[in-house]
Protein backbone atom coordinates (compact mmCIF):
# COMPACT_ATOMS: atom_id res chain seq x y z
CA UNK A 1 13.46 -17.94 20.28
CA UNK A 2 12.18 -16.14 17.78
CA UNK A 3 8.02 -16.71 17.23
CA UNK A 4 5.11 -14.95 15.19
CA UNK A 5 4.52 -13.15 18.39
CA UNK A 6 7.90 -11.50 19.02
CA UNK A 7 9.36 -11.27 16.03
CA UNK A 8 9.48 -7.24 16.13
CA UNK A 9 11.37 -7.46 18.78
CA UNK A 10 14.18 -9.61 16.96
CA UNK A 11 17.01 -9.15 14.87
CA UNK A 12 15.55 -9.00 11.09
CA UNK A 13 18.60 -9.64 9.22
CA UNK A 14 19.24 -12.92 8.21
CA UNK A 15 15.51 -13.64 7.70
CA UNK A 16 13.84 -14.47 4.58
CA UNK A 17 11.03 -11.84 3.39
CA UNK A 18 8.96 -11.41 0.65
CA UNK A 19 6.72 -8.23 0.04
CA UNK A 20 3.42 -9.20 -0.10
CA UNK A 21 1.83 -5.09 -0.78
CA UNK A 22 3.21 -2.19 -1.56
CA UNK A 23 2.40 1.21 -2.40
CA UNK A 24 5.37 0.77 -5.00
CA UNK A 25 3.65 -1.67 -7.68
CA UNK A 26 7.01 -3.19 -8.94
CA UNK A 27 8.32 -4.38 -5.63
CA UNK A 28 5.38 -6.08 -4.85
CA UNK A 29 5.99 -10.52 -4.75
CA UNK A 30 10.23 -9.37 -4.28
CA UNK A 31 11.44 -11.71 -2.47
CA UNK A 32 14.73 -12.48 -0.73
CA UNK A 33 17.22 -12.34 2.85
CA UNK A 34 17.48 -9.45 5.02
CA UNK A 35 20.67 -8.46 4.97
CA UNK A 36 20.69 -5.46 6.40
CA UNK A 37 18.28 -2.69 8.39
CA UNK A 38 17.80 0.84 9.26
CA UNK A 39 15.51 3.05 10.89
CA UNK A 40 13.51 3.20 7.82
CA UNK A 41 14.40 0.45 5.36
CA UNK A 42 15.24 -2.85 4.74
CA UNK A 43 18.15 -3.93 2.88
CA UNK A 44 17.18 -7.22 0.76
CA UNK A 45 19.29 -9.50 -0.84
CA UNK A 46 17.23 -11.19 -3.99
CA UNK A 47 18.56 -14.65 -5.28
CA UNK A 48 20.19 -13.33 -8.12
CA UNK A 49 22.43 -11.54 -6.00
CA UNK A 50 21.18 -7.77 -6.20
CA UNK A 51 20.47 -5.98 -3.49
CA UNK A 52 17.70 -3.46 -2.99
CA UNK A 53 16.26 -1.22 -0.33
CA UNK A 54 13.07 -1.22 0.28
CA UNK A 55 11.26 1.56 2.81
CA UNK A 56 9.54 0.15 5.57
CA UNK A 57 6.75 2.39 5.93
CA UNK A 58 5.18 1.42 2.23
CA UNK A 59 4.95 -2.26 2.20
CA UNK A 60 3.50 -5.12 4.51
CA UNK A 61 6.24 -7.88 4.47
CA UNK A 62 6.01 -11.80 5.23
CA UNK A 63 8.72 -12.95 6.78
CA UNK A 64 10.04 -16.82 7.34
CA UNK A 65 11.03 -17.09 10.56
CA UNK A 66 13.52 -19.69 10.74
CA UNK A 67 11.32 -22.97 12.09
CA UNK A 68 9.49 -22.02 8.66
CA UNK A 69 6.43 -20.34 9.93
CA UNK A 70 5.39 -17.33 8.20
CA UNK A 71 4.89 -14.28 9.73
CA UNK A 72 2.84 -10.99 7.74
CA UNK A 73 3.96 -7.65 9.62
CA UNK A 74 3.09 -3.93 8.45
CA UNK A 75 6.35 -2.53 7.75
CA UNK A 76 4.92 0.83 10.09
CA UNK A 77 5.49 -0.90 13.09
CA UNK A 78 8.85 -1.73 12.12
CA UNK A 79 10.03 1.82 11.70
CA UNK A 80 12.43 2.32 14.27
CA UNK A 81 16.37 1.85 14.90
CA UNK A 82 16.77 -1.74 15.34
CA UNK A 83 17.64 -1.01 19.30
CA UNK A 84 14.86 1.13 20.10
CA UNK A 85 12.17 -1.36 18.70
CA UNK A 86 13.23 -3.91 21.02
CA UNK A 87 12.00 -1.65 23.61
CA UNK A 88 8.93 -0.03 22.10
CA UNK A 89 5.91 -1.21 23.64
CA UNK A 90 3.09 -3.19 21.77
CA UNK A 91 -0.29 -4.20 21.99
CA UNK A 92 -1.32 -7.30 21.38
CA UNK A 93 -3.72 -8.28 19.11
């Protein structure tokens, strides 16, 4: 189960996210569904149907996790393959 404490150490796509900073003015408030994730970026469906890719190192993301609680997660710690970050280890804050 997926909660605001694990969550990096999920699968991302499929999850709604909206960019809540980033060091790229004009993505900042985007919001959409994962849809698809590298080691560096986030691929993000918006609800007109375009799709964008957005680093991960630049922004600080809220994501919906899917019993609707909101999560807020610098997109830093989320730069790694999808595999290995289910193994890095984290402290907890």
């Amino acid at each position: 189960m997926i909660t605001p404490r694990n969550v990096f150490r999920h699968e991302l796509i499929g999850l709604n996210v909206k960019i809540a900073k980033c060091t790229h003015k004009p993505l900042e408030g985007v919001e959409g569904r994962v849809i698809d994730e590298t080691k560096n970026t986030l691929k993000i469906e918006l609800k007109s149907g375009r799709e964008i890719i957005v680093p991960k190192d630049i922004a600080i993301f809220h994501f919906k996790l899917p019993d609707g609680t909101k999560v807020e997660i610098d997109g830093k710690i989320l730069v790694a393959r999808p595999e290995e970050r289910i193994k890095k280890k984290f402290k907890r804050v």
